[in-house]
PDB file of N, CA and C in Angstrom:
ATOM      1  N   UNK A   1      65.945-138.419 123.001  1.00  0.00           N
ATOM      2  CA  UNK A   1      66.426-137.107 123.333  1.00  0.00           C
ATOM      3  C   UNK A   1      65.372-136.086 122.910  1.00  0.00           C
ATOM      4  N   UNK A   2      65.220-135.202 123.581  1.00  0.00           N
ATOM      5  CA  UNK A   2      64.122-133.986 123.342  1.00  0.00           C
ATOM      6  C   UNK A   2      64.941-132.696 123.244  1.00  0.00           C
ATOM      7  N   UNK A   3      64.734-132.087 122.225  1.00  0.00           N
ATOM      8  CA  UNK A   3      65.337-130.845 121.948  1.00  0.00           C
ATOM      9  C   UNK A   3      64.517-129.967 122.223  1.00  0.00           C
ATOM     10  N   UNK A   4      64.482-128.499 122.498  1.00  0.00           N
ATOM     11  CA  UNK A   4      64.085-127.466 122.556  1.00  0.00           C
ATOM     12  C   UNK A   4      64.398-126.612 121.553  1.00  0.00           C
ATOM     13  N   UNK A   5      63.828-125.736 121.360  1.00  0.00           N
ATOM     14  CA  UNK A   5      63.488-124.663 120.614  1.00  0.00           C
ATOM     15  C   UNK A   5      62.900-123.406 121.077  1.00  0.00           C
ATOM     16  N   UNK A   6      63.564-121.963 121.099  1.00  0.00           N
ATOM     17  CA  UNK A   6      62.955-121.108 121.747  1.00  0.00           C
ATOM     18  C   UNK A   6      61.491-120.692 121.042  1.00  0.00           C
ATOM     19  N   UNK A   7      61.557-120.275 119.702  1.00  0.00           N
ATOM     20  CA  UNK A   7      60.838-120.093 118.810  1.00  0.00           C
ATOM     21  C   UNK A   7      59.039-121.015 119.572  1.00  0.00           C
ATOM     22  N   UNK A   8      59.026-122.315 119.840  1.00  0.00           N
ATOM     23  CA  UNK A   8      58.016-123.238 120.064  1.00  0.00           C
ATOM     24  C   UNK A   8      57.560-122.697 121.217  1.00  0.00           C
ATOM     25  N   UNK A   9      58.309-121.970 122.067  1.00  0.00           N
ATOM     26  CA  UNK A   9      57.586-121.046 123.440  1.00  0.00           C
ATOM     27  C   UNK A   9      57.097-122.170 124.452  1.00  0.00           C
ATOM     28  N   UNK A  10      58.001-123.388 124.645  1.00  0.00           N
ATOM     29  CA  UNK A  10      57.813-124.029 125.790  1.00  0.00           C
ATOM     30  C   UNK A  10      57.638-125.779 125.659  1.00  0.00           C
ATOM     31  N   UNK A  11      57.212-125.801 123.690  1.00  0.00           N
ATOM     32  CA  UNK A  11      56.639-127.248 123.512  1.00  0.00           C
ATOM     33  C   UNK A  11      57.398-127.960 123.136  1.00  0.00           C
ATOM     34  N   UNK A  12      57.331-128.876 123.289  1.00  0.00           N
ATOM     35  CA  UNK A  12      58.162-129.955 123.076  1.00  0.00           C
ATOM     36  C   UNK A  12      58.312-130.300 121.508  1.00  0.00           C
ATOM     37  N   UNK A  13      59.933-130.473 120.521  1.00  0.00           N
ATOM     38  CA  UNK A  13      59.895-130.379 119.764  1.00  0.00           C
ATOM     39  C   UNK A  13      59.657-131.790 118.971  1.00  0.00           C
ATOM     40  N   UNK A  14      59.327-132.163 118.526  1.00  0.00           N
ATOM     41  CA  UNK A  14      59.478-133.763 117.714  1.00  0.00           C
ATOM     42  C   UNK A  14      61.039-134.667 117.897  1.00  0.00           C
ATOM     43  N   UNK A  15      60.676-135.957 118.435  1.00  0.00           N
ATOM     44  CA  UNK A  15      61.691-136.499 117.854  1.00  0.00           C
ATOM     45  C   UNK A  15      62.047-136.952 116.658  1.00  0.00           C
ATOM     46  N   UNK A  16      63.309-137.405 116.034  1.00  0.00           N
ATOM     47  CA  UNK A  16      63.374-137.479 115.309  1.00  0.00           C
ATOM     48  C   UNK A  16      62.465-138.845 114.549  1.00  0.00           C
ATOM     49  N   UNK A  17      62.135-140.157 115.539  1.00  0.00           N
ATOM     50  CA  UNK A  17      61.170-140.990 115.601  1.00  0.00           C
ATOM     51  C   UNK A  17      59.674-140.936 115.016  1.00  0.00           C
ATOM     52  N   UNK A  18      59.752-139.741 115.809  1.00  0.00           N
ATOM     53  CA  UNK A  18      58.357-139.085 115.941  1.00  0.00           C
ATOM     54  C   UNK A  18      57.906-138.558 114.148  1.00  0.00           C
ATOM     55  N   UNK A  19      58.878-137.906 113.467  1.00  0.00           N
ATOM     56  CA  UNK A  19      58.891-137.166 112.523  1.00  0.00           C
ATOM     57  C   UNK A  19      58.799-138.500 111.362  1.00  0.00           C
ATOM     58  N   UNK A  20      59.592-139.240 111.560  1.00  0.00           N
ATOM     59  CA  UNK A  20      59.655-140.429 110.653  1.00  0.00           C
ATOM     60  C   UNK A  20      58.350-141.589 110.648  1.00  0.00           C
ATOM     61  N   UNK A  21      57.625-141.408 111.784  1.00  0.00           N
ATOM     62  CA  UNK A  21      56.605-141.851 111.965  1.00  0.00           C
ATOM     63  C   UNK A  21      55.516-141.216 111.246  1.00  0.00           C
ATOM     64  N   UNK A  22      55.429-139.970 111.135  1.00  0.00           N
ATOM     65  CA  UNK A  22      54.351-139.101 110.603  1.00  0.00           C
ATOM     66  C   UNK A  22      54.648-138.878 109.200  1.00  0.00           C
ATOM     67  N   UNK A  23      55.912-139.376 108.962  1.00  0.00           N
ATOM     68  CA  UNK A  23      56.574-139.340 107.304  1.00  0.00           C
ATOM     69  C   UNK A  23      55.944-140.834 106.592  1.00  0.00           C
ATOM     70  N   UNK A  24      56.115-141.579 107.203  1.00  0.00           N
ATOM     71  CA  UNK A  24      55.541-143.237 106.724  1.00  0.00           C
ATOM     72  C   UNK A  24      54.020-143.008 106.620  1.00  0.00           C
ATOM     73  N   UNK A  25      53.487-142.243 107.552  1.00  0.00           N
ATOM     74  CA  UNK A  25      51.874-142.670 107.502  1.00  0.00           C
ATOM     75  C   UNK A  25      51.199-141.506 106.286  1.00  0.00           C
ATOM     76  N   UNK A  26      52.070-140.585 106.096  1.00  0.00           N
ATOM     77  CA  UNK A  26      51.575-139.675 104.931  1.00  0.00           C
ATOM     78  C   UNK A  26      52.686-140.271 103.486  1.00  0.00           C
ATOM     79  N   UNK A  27      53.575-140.491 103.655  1.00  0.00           N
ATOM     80  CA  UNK A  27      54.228-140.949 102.361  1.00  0.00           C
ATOM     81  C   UNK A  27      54.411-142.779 101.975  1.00  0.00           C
ATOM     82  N   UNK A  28      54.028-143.099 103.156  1.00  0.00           N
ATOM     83  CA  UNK A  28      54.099-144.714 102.772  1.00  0.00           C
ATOM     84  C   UNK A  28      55.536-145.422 103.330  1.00  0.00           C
ATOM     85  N   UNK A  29      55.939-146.775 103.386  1.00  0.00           N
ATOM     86  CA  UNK A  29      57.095-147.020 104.154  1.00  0.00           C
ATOM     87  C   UNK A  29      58.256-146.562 103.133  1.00  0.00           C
ATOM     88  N   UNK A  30      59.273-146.439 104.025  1.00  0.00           N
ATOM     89  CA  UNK A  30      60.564-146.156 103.257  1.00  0.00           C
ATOM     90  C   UNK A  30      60.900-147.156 102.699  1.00  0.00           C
ATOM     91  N   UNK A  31      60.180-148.393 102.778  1.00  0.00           N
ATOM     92  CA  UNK A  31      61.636-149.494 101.967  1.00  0.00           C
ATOM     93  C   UNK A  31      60.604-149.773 101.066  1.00  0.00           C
ATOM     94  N   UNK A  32      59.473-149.481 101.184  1.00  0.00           N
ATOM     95  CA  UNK A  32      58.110-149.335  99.758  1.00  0.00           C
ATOM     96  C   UNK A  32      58.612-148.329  98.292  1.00  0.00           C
ATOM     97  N   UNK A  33      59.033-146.833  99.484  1.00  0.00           N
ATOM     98  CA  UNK A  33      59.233-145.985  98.041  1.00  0.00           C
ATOM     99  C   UNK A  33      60.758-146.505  97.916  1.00  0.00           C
ATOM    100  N   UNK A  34      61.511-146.541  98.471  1.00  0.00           N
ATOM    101  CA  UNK A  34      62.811-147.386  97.604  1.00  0.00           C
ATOM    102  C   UNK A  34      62.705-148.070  96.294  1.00  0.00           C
ATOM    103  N   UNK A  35      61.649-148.795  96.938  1.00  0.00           N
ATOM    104  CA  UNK A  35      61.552-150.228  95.314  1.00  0.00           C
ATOM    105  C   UNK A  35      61.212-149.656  94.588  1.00  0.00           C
ATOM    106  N   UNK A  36      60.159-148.798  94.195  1.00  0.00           N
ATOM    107  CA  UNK A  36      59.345-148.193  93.519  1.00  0.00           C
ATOM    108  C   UNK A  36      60.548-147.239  92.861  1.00  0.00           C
ATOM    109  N   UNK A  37      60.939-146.280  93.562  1.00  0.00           N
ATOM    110  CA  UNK A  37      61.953-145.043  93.138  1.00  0.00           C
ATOM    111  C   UNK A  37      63.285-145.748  92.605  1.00  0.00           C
ATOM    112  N   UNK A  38      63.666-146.646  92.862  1.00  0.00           N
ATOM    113  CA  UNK A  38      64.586-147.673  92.608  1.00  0.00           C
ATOM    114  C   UNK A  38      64.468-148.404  90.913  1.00  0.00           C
ATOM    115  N   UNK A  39      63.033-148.870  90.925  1.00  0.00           N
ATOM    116  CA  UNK A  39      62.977-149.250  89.569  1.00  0.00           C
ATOM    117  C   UNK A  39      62.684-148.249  88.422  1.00  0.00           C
ATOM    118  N   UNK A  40      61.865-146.900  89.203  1.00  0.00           N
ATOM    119  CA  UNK A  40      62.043-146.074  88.217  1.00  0.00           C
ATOM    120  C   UNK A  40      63.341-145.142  87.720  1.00  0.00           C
ATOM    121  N   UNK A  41      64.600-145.407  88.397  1.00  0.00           N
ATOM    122  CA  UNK A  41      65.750-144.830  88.142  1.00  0.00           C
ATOM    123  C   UNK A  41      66.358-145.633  87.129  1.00  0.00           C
ATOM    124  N   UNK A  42      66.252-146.918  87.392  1.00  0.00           N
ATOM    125  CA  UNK A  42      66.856-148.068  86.405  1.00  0.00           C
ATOM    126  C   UNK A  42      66.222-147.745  84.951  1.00  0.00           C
ATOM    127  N   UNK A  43      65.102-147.030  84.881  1.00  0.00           N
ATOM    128  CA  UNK A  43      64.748-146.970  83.477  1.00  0.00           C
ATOM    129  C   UNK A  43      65.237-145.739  83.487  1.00  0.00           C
ATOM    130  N   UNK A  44      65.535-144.368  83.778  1.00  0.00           N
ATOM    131  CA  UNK A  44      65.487-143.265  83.546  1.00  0.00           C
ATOM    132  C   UNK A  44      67.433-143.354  83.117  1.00  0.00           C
ATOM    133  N   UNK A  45      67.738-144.054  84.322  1.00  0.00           N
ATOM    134  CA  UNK A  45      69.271-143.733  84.098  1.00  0.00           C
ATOM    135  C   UNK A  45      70.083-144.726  82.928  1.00  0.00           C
ATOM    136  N   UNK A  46      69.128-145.368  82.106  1.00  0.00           N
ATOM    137  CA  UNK A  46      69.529-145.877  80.897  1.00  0.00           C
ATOM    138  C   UNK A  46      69.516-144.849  79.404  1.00  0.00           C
ATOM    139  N   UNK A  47      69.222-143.550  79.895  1.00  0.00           N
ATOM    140  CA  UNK A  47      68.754-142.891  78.676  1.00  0.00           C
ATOM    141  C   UNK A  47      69.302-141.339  79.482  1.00  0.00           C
ATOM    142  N   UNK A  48      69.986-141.406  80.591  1.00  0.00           N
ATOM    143  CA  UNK A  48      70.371-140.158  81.323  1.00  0.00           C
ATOM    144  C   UNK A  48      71.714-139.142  79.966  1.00  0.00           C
ATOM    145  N   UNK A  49      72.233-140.181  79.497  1.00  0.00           N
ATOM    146  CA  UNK A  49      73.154-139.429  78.481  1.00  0.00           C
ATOM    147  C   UNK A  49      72.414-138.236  77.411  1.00  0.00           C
ATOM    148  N   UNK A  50      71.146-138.556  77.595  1.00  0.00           N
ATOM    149  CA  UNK A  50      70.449-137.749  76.067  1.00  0.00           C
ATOM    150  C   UNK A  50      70.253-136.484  76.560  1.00  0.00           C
ATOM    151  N   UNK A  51      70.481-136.100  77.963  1.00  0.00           N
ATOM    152  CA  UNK A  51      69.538-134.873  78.531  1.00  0.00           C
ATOM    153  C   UNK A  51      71.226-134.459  79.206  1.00  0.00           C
ATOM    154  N   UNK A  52      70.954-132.984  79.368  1.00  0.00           N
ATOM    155  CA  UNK A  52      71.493-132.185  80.379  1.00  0.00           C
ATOM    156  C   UNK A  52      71.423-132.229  81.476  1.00  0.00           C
ATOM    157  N   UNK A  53      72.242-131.657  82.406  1.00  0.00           N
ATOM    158  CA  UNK A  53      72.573-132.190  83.346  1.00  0.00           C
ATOM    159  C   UNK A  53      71.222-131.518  84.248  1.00  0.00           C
ATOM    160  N   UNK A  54      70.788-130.090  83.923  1.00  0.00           N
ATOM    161  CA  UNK A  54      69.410-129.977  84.475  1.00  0.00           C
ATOM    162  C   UNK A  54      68.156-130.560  84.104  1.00  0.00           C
ATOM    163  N   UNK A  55      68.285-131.202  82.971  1.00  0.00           N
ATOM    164  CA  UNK A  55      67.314-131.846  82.537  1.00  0.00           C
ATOM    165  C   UNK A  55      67.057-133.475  83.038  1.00  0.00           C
ATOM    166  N   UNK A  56      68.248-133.758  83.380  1.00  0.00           N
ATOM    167  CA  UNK A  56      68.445-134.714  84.003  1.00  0.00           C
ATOM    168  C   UNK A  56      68.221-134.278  85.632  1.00  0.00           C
ATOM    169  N   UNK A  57      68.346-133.651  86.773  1.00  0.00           N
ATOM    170  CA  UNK A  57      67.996-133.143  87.800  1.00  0.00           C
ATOM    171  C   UNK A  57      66.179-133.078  87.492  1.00  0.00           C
ATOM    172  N   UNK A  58      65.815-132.504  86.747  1.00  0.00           N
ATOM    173  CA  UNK A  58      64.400-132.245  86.921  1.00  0.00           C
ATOM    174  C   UNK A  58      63.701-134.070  86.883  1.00  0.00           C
ATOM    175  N   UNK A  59      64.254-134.469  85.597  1.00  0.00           N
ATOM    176  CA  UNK A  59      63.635-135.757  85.774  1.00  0.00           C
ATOM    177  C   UNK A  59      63.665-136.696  86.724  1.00  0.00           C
ATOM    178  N   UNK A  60      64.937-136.648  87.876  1.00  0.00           N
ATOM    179  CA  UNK A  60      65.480-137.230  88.970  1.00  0.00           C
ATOM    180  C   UNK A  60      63.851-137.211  89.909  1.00  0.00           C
ATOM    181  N   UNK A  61      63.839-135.416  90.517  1.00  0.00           N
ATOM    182  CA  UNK A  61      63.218-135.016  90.744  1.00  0.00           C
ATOM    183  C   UNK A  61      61.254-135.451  90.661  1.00  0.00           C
ATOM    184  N   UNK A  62      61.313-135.704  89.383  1.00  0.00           N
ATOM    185  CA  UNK A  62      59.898-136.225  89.002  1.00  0.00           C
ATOM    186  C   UNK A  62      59.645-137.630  89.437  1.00  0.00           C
ATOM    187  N   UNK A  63      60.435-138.094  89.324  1.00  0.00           N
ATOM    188  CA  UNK A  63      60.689-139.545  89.606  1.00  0.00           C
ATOM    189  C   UNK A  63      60.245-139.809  90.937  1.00  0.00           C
ATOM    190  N   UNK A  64      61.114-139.018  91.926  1.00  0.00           N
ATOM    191  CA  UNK A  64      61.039-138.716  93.010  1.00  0.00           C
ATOM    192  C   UNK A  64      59.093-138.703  93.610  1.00  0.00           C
ATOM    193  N   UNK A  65      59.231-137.473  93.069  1.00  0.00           N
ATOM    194  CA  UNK A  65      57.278-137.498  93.504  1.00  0.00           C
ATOM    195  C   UNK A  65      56.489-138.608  93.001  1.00  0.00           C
ATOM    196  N   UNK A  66      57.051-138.807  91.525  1.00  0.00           N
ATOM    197  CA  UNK A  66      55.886-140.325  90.843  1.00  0.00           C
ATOM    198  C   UNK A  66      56.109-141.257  92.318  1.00  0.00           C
ATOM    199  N   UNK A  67      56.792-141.813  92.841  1.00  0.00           N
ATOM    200  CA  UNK A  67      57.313-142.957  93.814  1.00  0.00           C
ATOM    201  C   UNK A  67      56.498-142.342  94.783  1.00  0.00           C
ATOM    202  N   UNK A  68      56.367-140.940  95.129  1.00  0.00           N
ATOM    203  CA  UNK A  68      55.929-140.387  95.956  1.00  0.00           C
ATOM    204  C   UNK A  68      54.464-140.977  95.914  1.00  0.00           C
ATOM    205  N   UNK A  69      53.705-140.820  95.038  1.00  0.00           N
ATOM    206  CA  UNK A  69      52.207-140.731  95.241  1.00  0.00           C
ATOM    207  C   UNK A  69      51.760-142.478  94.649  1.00  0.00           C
ATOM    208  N   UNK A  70      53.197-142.787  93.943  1.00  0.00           N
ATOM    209  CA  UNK A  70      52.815-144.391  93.699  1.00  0.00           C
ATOM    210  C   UNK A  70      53.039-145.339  95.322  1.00  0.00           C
ATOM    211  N   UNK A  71      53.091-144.760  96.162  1.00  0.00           N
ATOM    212  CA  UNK A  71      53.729-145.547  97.468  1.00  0.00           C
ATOM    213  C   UNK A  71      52.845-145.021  98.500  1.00  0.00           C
ATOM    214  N   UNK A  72      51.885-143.741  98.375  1.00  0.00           N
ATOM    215  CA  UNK A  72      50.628-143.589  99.189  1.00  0.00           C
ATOM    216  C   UNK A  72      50.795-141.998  99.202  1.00  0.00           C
ATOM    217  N   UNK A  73      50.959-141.966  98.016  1.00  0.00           N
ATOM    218  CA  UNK A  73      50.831-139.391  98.082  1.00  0.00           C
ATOM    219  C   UNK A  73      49.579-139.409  96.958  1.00  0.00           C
ATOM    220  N   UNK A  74      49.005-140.556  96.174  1.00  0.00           N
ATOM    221  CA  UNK A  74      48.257-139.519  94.947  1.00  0.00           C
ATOM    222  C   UNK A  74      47.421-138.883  95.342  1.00  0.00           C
ATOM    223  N   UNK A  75      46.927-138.411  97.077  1.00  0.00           N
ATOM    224  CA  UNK A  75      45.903-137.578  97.216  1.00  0.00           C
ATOM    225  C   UNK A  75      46.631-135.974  97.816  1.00  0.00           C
ATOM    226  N   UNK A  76      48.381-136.641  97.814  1.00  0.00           N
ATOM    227  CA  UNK A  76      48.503-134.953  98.198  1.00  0.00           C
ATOM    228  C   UNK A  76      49.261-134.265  97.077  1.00  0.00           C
ATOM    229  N   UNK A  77      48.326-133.508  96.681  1.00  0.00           N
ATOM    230  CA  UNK A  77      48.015-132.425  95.969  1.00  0.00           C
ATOM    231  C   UNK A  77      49.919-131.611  95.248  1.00  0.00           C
ATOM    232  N   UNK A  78      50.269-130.991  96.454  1.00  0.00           N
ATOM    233  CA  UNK A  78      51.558-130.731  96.378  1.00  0.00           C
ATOM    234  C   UNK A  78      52.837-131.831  95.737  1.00  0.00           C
ATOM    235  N   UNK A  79      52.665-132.889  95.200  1.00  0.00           N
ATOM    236  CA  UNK A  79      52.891-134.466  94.882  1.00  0.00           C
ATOM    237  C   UNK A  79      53.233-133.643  93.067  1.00  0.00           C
ATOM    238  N   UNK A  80      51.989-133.762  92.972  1.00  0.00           N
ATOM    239  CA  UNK A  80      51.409-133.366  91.259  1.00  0.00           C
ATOM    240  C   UNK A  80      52.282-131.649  90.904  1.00  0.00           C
ATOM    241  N   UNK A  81      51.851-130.969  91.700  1.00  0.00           N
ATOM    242  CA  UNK A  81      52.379-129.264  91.361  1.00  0.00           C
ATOM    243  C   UNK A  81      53.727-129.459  91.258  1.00  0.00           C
ATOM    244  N   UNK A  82      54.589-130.104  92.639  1.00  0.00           N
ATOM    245  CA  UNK A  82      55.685-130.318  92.396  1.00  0.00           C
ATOM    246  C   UNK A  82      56.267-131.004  90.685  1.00  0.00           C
ATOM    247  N   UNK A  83      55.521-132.252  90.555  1.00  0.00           N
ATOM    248  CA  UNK A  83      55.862-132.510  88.966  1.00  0.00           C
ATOM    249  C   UNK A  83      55.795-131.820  87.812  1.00  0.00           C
ATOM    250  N   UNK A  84      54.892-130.921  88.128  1.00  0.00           N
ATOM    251  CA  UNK A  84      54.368-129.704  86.998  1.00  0.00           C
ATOM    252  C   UNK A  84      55.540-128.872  87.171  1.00  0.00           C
ATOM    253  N   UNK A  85      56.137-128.496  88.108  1.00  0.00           N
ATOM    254  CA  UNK A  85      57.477-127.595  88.451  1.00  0.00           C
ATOM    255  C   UNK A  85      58.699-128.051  87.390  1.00  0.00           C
ATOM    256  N   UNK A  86      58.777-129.252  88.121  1.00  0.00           N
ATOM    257  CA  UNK A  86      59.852-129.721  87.863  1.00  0.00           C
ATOM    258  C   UNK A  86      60.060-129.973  86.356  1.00  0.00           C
ATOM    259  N   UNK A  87      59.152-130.332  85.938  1.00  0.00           N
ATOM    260  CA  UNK A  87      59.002-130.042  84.067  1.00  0.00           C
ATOM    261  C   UNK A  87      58.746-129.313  83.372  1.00  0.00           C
ATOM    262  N   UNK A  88      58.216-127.807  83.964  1.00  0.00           N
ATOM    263  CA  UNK A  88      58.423-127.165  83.832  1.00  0.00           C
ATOM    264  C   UNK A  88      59.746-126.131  83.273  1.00  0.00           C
ATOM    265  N   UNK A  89      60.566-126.681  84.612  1.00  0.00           N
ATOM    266  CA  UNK A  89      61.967-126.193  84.849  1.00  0.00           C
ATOM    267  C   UNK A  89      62.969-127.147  83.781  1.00  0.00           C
ATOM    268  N   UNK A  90      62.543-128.624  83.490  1.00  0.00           N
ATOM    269  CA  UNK A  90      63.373-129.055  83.048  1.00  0.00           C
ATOM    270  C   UNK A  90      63.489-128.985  81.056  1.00  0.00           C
ATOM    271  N   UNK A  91      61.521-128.415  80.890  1.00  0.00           N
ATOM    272  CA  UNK A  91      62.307-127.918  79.543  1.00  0.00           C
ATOM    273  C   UNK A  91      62.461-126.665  79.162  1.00  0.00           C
ATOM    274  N   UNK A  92      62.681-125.870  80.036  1.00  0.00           N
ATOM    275  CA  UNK A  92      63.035-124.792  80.065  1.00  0.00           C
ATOM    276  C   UNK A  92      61.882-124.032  79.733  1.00  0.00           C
ATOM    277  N   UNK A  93      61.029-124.268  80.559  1.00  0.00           N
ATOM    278  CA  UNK A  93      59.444-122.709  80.272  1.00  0.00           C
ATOM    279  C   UNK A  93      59.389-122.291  81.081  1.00  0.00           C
ATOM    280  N   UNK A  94      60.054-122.060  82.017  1.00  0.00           N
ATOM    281  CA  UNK A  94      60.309-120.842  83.047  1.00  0.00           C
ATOM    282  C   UNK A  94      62.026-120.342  82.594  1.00  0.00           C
ATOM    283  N   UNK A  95      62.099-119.012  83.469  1.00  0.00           N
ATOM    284  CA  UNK A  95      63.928-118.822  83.433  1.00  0.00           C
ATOM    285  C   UNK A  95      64.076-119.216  84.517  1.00  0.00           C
ATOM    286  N   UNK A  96      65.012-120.207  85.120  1.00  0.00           N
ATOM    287  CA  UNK A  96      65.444-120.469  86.207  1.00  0.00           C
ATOM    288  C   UNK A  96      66.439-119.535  87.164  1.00  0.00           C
ATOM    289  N   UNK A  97      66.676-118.869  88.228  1.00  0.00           N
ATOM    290  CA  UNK A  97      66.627-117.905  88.852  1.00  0.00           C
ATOM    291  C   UNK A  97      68.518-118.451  88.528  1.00  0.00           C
ATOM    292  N   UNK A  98      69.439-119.403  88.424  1.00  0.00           N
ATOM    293  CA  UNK A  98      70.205-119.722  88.383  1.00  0.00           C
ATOM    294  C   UNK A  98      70.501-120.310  87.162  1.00  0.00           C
ATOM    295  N   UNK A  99      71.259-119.232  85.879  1.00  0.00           N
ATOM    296  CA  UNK A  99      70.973-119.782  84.757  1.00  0.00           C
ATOM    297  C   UNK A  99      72.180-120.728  84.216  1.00  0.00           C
ATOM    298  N   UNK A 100      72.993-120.630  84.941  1.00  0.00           N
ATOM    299  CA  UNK A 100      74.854-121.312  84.917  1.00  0.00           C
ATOM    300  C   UNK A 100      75.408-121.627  86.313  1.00  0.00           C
ATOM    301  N   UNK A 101      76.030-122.704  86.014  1.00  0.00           N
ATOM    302  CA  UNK A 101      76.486-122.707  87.425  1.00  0.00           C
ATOM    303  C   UNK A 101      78.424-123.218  86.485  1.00  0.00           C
ATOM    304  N   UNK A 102      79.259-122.549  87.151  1.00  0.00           N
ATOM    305  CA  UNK A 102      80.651-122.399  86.349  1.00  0.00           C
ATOM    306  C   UNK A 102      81.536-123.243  87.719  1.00  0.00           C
ATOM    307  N   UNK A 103      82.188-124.292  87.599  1.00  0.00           N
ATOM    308  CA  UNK A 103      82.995-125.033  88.137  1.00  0.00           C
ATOM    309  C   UNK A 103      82.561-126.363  88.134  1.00  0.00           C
ATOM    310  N   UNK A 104      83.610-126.842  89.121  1.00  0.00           N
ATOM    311  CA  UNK A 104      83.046-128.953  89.198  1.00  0.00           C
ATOM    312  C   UNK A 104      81.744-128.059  90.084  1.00  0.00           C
ATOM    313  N   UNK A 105      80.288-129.612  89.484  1.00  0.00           N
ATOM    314  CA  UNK A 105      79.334-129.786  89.711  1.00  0.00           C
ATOM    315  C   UNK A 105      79.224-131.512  89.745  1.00  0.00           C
ATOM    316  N   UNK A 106      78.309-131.457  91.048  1.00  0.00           N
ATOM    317  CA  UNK A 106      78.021-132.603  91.322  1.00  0.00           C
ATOM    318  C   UNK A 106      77.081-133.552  90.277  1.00  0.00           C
ATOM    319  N   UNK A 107      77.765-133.957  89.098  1.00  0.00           N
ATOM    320  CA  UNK A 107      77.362-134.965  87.846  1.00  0.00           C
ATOM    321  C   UNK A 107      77.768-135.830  87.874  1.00  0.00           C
ATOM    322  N   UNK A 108      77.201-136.638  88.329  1.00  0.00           N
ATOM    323  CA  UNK A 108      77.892-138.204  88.828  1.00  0.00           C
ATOM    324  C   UNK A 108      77.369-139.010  87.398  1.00  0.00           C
ATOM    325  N   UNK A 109      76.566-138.324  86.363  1.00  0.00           N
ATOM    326  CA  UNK A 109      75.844-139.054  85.378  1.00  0.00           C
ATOM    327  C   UNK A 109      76.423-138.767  84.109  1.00  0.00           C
ATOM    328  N   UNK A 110      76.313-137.390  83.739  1.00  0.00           N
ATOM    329  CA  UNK A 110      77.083-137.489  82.931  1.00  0.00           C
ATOM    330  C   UNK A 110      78.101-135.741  82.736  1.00  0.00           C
ATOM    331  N   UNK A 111      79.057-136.002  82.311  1.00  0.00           N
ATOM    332  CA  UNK A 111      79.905-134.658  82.828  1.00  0.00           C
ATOM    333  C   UNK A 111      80.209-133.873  81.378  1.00  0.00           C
ATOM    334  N   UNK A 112      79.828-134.257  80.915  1.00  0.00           N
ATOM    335  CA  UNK A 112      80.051-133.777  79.086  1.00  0.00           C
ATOM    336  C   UNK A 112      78.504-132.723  78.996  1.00  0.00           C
ATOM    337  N   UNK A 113      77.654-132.698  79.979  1.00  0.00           N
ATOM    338  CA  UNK A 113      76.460-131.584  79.872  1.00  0.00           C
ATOM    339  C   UNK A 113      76.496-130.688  80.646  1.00  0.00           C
TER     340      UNK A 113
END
């Protein structure tokens, strides 16, 4: 199926194929970063009780990019900044633009933070 877009002024927009194709050859296969992101959760989420629940999000997060550049990113750049962010944010050396969030929150890990 081919979608349009007015914004593109006539071109043809990506399939969704298309997009997942250009996602594998810059990030590596999907069932590559699985394993990888997979075994690094198994260690992280043995020790998820010690951290907050944003502290726990940021490390999710890091994890995320490590798999990223361990599965074919360590040359993109944005890989690394992103990790610097995210630990940034997670021990708190920035103010985060959202300093509370007040109701159920999606903590599937631990709900006591």
């Amino acid at each position: 199926m081919i979608l349009t877009n007015p914004t593109l002024k006539g071109k043809k927009m990506q399939s969704t194929q298309e997009i997942l194709n250009e996602r594998q050859a810059q990030h590596g296969s999907y069932e590559s970063f699985c394993e990888i992101y997979g075994g690094l959760r198994k260690v992280s989420d043995k020790h998820a009780e010690k951290l907050t629940w944003q502290q726990q999000t940021a490390v999710e997060m890091m994890l995320f990019k490590i798999a990223r550049i361990l599965n074919n990113g360590a040359n993109h750049q944005d890989n690394w900044q992103d990790i610097a962010g995210y630990a940034m944010l997670g021990g708190k050396l920035v103010e985060p633009a959202v300093t509370e969030i007040t109701g159920p929150t999606l903590n599937t890990r631990n709900d006591n933070k």
